[in-house]
N, C-alpha and C. Protein backbone atom coordinates (compact mmCIF):
# COMPACT_ATOMS: atom_id res chain seq x y z
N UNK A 1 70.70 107.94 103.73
CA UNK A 1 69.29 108.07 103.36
C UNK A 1 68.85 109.52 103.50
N UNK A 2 68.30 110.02 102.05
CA UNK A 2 67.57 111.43 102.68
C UNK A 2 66.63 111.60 102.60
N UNK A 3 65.66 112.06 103.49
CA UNK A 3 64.09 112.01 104.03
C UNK A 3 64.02 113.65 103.41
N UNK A 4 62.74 113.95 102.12
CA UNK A 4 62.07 114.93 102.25
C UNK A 4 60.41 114.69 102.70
N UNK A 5 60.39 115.00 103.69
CA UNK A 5 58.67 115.10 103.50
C UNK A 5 57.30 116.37 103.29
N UNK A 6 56.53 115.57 103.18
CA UNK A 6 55.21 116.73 102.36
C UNK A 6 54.65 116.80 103.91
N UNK A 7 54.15 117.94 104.48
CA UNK A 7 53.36 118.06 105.62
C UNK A 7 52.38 118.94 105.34
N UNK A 8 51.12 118.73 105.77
CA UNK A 8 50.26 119.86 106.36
C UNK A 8 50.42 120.38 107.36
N UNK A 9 49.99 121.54 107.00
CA UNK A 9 49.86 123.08 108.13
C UNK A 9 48.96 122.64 109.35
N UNK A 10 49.09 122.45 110.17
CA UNK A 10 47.65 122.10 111.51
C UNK A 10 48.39 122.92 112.98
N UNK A 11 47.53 123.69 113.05
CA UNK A 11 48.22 124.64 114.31
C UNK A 11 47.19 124.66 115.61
N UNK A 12 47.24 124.51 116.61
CA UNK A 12 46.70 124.24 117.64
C UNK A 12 46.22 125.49 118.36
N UNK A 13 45.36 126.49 117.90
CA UNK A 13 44.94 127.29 118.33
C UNK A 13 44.85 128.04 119.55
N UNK A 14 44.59 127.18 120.29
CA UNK A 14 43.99 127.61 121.71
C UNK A 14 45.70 126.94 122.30
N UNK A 15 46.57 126.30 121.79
CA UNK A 15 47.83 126.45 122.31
C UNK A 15 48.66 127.76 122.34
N UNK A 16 48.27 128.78 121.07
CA UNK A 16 48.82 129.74 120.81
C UNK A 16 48.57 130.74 121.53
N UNK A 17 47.03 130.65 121.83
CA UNK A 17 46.22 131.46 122.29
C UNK A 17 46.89 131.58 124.14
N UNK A 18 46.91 130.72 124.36
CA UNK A 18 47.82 130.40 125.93
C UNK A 18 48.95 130.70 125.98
N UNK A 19 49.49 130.63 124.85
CA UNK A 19 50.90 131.24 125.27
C UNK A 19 50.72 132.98 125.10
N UNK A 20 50.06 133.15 124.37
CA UNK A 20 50.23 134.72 124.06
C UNK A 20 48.94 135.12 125.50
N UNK A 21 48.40 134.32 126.19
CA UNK A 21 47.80 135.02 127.23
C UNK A 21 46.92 135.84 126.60
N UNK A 22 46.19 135.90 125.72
CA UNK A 22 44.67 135.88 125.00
C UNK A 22 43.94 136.03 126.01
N UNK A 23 43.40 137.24 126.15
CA UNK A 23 41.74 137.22 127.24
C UNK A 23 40.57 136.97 126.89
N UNK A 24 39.66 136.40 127.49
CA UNK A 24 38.27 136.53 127.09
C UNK A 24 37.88 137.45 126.10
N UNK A 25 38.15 138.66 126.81
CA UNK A 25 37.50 139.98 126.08
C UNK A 25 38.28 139.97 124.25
N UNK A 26 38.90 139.31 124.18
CA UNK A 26 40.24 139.47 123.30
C UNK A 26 39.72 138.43 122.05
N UNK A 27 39.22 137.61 122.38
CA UNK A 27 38.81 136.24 121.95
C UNK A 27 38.26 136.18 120.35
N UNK A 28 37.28 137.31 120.07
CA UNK A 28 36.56 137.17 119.12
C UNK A 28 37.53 138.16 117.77
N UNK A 29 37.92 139.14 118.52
CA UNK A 29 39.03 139.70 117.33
C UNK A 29 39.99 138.76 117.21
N UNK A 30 40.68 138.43 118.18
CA UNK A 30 41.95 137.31 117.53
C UNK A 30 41.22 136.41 117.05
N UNK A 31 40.16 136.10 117.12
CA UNK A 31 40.03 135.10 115.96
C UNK A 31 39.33 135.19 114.24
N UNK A 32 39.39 136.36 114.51
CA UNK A 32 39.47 137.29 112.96
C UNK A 32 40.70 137.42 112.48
N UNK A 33 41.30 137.68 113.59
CA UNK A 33 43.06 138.12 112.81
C UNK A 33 43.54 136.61 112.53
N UNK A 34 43.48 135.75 113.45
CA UNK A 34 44.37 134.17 113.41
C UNK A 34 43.32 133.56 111.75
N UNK A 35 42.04 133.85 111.54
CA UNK A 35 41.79 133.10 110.10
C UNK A 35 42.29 133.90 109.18
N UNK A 36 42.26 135.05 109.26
CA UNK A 36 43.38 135.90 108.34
C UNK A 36 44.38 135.43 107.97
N UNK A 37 45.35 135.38 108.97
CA UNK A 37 46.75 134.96 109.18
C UNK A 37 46.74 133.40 108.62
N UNK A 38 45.97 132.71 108.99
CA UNK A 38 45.89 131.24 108.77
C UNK A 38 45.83 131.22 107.28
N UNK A 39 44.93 132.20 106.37
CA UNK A 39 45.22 131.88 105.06
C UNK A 39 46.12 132.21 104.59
N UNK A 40 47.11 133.35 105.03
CA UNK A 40 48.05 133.84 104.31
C UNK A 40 49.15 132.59 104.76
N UNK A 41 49.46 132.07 105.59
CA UNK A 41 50.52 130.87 105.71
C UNK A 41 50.10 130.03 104.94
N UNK A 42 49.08 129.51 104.91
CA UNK A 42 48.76 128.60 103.77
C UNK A 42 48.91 128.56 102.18
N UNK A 43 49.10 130.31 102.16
CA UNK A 43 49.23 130.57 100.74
C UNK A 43 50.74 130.94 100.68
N UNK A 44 51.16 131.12 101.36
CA UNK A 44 52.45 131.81 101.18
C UNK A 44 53.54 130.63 101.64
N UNK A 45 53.26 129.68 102.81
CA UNK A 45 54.35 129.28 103.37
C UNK A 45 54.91 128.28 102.01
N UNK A 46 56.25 128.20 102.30
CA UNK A 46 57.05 127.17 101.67
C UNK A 46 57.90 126.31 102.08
N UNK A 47 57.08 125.02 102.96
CA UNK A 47 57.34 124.29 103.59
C UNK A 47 58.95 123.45 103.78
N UNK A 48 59.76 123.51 103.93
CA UNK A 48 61.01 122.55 103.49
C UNK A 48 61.51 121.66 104.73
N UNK A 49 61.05 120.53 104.85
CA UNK A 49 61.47 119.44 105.67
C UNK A 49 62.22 118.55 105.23
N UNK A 50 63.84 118.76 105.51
CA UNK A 50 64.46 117.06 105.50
C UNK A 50 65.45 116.84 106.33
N UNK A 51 65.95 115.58 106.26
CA UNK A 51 66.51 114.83 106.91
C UNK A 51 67.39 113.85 106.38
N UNK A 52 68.73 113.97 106.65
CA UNK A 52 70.02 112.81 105.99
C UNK A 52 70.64 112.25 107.22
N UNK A 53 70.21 110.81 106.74
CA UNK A 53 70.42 109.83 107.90
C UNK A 53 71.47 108.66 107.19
N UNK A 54 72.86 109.02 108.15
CA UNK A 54 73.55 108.20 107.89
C UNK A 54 74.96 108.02 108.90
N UNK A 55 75.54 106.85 108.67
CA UNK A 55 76.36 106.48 109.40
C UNK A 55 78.11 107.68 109.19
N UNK A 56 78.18 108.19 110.21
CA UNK A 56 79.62 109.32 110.45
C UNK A 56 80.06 109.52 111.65
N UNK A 57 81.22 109.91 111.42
CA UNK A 57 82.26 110.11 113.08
C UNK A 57 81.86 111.74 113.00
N UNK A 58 81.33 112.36 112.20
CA UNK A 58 81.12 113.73 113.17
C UNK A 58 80.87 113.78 114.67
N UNK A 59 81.75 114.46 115.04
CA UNK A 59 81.73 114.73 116.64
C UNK A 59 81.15 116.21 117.05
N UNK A 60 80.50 116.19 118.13
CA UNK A 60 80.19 117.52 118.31
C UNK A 60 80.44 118.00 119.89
N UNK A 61 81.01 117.07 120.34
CA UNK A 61 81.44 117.00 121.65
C UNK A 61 80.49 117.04 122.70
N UNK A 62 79.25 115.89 122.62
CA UNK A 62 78.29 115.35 123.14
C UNK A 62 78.28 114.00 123.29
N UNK A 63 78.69 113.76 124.68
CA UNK A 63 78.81 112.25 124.70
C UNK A 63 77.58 111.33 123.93
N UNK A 64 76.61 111.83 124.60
CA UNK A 64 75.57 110.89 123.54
C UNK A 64 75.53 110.91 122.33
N UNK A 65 75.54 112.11 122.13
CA UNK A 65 75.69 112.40 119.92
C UNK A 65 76.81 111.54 119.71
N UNK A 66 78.45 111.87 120.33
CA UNK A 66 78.75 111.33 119.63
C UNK A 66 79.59 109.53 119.73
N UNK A 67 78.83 108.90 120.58
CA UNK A 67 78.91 108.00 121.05
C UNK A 67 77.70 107.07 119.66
N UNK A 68 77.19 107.65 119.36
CA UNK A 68 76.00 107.25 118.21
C UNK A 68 76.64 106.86 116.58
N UNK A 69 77.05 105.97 115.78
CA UNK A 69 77.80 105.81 115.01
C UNK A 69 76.43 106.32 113.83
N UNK A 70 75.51 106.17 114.39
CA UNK A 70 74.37 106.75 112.80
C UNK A 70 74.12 108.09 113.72
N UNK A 71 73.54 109.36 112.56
CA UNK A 71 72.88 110.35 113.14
C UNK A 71 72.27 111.27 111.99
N UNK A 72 70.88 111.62 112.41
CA UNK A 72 70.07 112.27 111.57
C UNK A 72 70.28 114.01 111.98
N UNK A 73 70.60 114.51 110.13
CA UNK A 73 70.71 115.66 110.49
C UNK A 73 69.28 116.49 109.60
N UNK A 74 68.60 117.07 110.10
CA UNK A 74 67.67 118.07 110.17
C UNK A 74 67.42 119.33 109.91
N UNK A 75 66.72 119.65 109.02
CA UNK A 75 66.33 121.16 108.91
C UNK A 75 64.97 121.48 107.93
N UNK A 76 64.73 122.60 108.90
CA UNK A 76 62.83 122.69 108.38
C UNK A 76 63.14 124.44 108.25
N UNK A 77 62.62 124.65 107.02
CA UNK A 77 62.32 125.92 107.05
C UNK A 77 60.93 126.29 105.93
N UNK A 78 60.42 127.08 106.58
CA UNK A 78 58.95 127.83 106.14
C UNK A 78 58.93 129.03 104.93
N UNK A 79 59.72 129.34 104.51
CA UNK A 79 60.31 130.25 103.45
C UNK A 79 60.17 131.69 103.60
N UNK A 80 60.71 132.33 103.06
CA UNK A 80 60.98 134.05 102.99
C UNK A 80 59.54 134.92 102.32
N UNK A 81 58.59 134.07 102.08
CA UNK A 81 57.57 134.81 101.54
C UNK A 81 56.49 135.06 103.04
N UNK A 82 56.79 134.62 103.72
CA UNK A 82 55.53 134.49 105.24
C UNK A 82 56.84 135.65 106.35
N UNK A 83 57.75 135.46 106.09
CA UNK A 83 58.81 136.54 106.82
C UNK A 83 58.44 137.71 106.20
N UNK A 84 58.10 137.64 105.02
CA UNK A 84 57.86 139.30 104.57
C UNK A 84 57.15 139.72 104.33
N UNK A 85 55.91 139.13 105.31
CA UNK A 85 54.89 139.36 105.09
C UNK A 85 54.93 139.84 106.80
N UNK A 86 55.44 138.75 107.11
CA UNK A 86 55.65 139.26 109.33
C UNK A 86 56.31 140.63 109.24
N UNK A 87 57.31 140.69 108.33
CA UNK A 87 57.86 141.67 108.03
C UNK A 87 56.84 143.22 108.25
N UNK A 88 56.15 142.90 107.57
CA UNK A 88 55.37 144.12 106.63
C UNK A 88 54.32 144.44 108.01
N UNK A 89 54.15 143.62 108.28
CA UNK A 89 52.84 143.87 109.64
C UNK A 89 53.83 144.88 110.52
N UNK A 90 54.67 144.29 110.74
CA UNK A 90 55.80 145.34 111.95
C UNK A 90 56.20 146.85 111.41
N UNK A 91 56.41 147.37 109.80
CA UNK A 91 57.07 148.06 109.85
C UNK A 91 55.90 148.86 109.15
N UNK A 92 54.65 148.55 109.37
CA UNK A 92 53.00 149.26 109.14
C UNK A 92 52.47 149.69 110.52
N UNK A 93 53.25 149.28 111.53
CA UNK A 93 52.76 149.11 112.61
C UNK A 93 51.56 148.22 113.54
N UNK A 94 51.39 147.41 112.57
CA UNK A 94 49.87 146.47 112.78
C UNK A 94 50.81 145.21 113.71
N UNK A 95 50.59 145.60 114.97
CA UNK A 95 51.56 145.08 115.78
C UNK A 95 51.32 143.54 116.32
N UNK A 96 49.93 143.79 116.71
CA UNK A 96 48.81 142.44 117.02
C UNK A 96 48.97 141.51 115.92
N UNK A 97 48.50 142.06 114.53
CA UNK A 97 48.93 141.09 113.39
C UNK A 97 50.58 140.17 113.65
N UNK A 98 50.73 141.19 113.94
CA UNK A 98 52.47 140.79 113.49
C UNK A 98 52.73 139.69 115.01
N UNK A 99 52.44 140.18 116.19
CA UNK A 99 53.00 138.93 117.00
C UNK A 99 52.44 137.83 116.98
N UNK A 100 50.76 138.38 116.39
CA UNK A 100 49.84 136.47 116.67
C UNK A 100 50.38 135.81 115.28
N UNK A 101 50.90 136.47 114.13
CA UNK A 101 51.49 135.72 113.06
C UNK A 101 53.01 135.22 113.50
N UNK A 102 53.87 135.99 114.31
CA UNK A 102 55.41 135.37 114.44
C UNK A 102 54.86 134.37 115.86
N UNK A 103 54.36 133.79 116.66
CA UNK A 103 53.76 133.34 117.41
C UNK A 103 52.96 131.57 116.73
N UNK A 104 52.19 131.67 115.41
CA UNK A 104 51.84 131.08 114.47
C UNK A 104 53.09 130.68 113.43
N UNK A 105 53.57 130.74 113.28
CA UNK A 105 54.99 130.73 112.81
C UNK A 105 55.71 129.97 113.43
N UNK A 106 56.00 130.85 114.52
CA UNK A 106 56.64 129.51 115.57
C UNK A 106 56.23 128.00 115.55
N UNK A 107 54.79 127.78 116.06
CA UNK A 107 54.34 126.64 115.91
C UNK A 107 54.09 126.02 114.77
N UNK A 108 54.36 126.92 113.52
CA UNK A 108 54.30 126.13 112.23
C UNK A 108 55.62 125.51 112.31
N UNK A 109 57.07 125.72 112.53
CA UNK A 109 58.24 125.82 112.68
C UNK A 109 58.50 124.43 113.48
N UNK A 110 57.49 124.32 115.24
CA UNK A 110 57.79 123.50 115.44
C UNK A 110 56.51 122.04 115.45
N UNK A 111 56.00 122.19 114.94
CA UNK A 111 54.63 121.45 114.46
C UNK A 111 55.78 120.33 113.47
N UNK A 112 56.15 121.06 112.25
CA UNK A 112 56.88 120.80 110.96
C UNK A 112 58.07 119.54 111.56
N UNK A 113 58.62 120.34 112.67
CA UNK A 113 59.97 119.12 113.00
C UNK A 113 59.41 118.38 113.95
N UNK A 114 58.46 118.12 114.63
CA UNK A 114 57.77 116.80 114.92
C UNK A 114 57.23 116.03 114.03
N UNK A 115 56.90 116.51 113.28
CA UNK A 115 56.23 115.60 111.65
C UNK A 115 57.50 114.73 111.39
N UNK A 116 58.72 115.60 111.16
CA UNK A 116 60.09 114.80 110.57
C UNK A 116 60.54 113.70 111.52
N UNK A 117 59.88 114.24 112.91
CA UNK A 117 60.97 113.40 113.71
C UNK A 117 60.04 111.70 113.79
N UNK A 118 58.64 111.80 113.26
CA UNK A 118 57.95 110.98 113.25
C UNK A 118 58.75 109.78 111.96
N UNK A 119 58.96 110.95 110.60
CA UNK A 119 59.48 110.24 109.39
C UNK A 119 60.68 109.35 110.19
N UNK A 120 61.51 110.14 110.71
CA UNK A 120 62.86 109.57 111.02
C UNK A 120 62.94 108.19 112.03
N UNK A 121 61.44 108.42 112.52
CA UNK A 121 61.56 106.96 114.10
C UNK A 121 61.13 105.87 112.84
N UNK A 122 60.37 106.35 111.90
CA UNK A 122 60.06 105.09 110.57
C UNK A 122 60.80 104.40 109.84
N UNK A 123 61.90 105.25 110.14
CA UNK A 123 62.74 104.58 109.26
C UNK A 123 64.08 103.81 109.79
N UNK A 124 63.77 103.45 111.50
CA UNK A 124 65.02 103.14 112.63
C UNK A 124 64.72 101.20 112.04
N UNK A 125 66.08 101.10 112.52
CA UNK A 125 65.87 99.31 111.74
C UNK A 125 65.72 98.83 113.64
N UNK A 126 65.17 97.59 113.95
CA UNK A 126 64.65 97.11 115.29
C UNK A 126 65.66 97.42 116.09
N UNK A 127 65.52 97.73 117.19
CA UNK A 127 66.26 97.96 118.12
C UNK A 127 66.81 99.68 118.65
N UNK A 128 66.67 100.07 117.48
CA UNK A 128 67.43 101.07 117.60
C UNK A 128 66.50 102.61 117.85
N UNK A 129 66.84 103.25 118.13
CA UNK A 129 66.34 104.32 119.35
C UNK A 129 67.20 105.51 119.10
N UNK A 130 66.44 106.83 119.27
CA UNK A 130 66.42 108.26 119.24
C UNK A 130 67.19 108.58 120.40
N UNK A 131 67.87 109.60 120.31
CA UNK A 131 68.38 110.86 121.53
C UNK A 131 67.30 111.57 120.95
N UNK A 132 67.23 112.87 121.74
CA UNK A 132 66.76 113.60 122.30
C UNK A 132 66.88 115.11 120.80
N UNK A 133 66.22 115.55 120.67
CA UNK A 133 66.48 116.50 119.80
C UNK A 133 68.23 117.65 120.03
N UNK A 134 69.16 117.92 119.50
CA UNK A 134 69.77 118.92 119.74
C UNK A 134 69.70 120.11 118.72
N UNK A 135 69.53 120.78 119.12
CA UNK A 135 69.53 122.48 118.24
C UNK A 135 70.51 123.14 118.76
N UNK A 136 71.36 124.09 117.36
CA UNK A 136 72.48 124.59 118.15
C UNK A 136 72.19 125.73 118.61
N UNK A 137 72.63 126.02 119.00
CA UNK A 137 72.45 127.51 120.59
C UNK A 137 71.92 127.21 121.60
N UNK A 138 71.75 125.51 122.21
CA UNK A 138 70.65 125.50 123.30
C UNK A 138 72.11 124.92 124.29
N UNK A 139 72.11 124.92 125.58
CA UNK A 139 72.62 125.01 126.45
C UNK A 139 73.80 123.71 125.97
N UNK A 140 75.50 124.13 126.09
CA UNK A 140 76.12 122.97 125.75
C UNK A 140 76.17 122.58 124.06
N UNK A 141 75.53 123.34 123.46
CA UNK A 141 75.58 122.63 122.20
C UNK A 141 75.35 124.32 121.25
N UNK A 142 76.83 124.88 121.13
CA UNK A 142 76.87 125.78 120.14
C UNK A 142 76.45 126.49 118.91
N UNK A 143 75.75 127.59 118.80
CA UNK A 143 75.53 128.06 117.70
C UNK A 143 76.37 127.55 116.53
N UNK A 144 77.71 127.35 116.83
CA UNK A 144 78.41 127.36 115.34
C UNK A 144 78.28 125.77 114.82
N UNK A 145 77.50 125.08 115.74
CA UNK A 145 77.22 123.93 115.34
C UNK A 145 76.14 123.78 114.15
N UNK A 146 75.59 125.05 113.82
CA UNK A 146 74.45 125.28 112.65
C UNK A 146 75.39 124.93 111.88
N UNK A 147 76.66 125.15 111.18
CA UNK A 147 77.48 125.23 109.88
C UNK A 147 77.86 123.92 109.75
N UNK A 148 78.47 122.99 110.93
CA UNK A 148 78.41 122.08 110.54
C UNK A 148 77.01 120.50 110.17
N UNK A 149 75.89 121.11 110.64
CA UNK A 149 74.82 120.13 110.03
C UNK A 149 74.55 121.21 108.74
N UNK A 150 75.01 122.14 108.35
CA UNK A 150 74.54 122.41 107.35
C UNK A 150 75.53 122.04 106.20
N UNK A 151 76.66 122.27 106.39
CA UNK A 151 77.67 121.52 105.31
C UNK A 151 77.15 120.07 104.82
N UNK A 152 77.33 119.56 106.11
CA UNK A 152 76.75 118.05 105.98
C UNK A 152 75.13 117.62 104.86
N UNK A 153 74.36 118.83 105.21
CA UNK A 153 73.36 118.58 104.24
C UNK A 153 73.40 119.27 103.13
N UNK A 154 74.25 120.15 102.64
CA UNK A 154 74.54 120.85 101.49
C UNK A 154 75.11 119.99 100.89
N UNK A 155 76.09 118.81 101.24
CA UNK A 155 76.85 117.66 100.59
C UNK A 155 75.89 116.75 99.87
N UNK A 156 74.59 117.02 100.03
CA UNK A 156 73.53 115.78 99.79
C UNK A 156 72.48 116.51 98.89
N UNK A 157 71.73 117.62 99.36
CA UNK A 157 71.13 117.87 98.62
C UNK A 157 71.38 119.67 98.55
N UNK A 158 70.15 120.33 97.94
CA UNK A 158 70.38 121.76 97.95
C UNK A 158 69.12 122.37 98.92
N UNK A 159 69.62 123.39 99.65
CA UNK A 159 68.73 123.59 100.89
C UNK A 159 68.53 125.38 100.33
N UNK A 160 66.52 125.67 100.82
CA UNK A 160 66.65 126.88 100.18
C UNK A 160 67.47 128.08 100.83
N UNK A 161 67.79 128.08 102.47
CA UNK A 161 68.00 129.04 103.13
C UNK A 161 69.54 128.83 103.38
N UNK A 162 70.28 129.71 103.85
CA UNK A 162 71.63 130.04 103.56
C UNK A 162 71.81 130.36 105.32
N UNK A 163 73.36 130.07 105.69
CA UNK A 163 73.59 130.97 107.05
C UNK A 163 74.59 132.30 106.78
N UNK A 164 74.15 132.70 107.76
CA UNK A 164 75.19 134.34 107.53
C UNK A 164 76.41 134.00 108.26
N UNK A 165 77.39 134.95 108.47
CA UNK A 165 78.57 135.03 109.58
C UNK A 165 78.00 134.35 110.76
N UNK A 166 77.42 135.00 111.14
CA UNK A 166 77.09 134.91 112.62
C UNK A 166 76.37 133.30 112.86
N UNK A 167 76.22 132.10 111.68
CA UNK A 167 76.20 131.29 111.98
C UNK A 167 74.04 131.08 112.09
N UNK A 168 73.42 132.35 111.64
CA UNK A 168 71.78 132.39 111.59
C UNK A 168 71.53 132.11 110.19
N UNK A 169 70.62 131.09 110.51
CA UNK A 169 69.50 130.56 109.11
C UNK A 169 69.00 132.30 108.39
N UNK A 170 68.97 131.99 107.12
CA UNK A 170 68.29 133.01 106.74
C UNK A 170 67.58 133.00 105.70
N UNK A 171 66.39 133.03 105.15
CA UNK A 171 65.44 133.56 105.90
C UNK A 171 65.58 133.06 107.70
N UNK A 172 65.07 133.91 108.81
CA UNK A 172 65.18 133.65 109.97
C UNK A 172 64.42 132.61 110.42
N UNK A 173 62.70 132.07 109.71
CA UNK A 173 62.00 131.57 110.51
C UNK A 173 62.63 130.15 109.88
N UNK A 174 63.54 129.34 110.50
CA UNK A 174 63.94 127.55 110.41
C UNK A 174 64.74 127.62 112.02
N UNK A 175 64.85 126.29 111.29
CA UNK A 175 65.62 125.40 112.60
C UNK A 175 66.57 124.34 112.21
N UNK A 176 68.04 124.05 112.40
CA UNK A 176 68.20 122.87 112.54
C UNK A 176 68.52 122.45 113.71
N UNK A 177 69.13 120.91 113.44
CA UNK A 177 68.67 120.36 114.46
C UNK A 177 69.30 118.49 114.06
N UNK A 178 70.16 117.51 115.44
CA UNK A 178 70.74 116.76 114.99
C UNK A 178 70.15 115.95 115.90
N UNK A 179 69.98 114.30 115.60
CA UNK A 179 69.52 113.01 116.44
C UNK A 179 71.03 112.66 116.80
N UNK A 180 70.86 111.49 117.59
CA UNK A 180 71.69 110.62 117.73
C UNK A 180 70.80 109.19 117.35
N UNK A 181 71.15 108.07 116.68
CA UNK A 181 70.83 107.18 116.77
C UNK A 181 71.45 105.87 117.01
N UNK A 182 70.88 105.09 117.77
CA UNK A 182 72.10 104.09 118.20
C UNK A 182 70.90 102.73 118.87
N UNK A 183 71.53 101.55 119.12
CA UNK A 183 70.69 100.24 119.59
C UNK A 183 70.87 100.71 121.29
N UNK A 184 72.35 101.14 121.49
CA UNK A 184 72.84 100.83 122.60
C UNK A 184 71.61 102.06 123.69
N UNK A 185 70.85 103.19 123.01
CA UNK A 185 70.20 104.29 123.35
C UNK A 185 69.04 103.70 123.90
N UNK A 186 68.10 104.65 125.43
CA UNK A 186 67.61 103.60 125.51
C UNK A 186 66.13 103.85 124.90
N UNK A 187 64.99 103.51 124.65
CA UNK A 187 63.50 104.09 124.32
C UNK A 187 63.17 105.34 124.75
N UNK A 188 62.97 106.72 123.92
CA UNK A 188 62.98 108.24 124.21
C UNK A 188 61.57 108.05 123.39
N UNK A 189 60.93 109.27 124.11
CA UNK A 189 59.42 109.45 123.82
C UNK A 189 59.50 111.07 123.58
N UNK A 190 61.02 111.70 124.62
CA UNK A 190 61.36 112.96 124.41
C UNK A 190 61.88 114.03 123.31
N UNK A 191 61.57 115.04 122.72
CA UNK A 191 61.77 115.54 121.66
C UNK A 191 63.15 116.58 122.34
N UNK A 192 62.19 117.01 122.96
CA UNK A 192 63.13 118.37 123.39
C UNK A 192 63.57 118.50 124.81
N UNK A 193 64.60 118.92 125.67
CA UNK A 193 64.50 118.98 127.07
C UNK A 193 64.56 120.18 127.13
N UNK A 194 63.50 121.07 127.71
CA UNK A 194 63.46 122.40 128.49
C UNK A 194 64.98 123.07 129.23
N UNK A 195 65.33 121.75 130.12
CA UNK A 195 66.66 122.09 130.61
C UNK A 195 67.73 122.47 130.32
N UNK A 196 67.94 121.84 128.78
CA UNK A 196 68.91 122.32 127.97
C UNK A 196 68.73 123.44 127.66
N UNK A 197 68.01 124.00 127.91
CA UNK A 197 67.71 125.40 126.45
C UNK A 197 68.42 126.78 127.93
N UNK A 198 69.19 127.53 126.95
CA UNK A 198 69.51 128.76 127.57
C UNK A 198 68.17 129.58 127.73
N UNK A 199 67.37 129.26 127.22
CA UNK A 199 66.00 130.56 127.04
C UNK A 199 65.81 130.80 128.24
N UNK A 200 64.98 131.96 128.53
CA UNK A 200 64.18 132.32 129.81
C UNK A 200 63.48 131.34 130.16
N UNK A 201 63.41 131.26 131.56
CA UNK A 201 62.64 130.24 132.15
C UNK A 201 61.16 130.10 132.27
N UNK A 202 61.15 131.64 131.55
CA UNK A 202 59.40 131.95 131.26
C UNK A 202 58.83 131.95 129.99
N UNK A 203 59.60 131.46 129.19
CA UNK A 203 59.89 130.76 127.84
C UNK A 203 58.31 130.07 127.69
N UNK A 204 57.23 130.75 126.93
CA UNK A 204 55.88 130.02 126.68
C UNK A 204 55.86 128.99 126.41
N UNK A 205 56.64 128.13 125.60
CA UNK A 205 57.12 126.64 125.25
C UNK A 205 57.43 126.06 126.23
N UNK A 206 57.96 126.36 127.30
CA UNK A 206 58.74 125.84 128.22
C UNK A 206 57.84 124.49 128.55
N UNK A 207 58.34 123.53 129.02
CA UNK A 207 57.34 122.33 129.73
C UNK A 207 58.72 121.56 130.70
N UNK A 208 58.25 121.08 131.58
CA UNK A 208 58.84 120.46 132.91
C UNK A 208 59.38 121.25 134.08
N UNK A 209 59.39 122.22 133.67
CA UNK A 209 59.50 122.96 135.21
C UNK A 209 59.33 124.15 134.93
């Protein structure tokens, strides 16, 4: 089965605003620059959400993944016209523009694959139940694992962004990203675990510890 879906843009403002540590005093210009910014994603972004859900022995050497005889593979990307536009803020020097837009970005990025992961619990037949999101480069689960969910979805349909050597989406701003699905799994409410992730522990996203 392959899931494309249509999403709207909805970004949580005052989430962004907290992570980037926004001051009072700060408040009324960033929010000149963020409706700025907000129209140009709207005009520019080029949303691409899907998902191919089907039964395979791909292994990835994750007991839970691959203990899962179905598994949804994933990828969202925002397109090369809003990168070169992040682009252009950085190499003008309009620096503020440029982080509260790659910052906005982000959460368009991960806004987008909660939408999918909603499509994907819609379409589980009774019983059957989610793992946990995996993305490759996060702790235990390899970068070069991008090539293989991407083969896998190049077999199905045509995807706009390409990987380089080094195994990076490109345009840069996507994500993929693989389920496990199975009866035997038990009820997950969890998308992502903090724990897994190599990132800094001061990681603005961060949640549980």
């Amino acid at each position: 089965m392959l899931l494309r879906i249509n999403t709207e843009i909805k970004l949580d403002q005052g989430k962004i605003y907290k992570r980037m540590k926004v001051s009072e005093a700060m408040t009324d210009v960033m929010d000149q620059y963020y409706q700025t910014l907000l129209a140009e994603i709207h005009e520019a972004a080029e949303v691409e959400a899907v998902c191919l859900i089907e039964e395979d022995s791909l292994a990835f050497d994750i007991v839970e993944l691959d203990t899962c005889a179905k598994k949804a593979y994933c990828y969202v990307n925002i397109g090369s016209q809003v990168v070169e536009i992040l682009k252009g803020y950085f190499e003008t020097k309009q620096y503020m523009l440029g982080y509260l837009l790659n910052e906005m970005l982000g959460e368009t990025i991960m806004q987008v694959s909660s939408q999918l992961r909603k499509e994907i619990k819609e379409t589980l037949l009774e019983g059957e139940n989610l793992t946990v999101r995996y993305s490759p480069g996060e702790k235990g689960f390899p970068l070069e694992n991008q090539k293989k969910i991407y083969e896998k979805l190049q077999l199905k349909t045509e995807l706009s962004g390409e990987l380089n050597d080094s195994y990076m989406i490109v345009p840069d701003k996507a994500m993929m990203f693989v389920y496990g699905i199975g009866r035997h799994l038990p009820v997950n409410e969890v998308d992502h675990e903090c724990t897994r992730c190599t990132g800094n522990r001061l990681c603005p996203y961060r949640t549980g510890y």
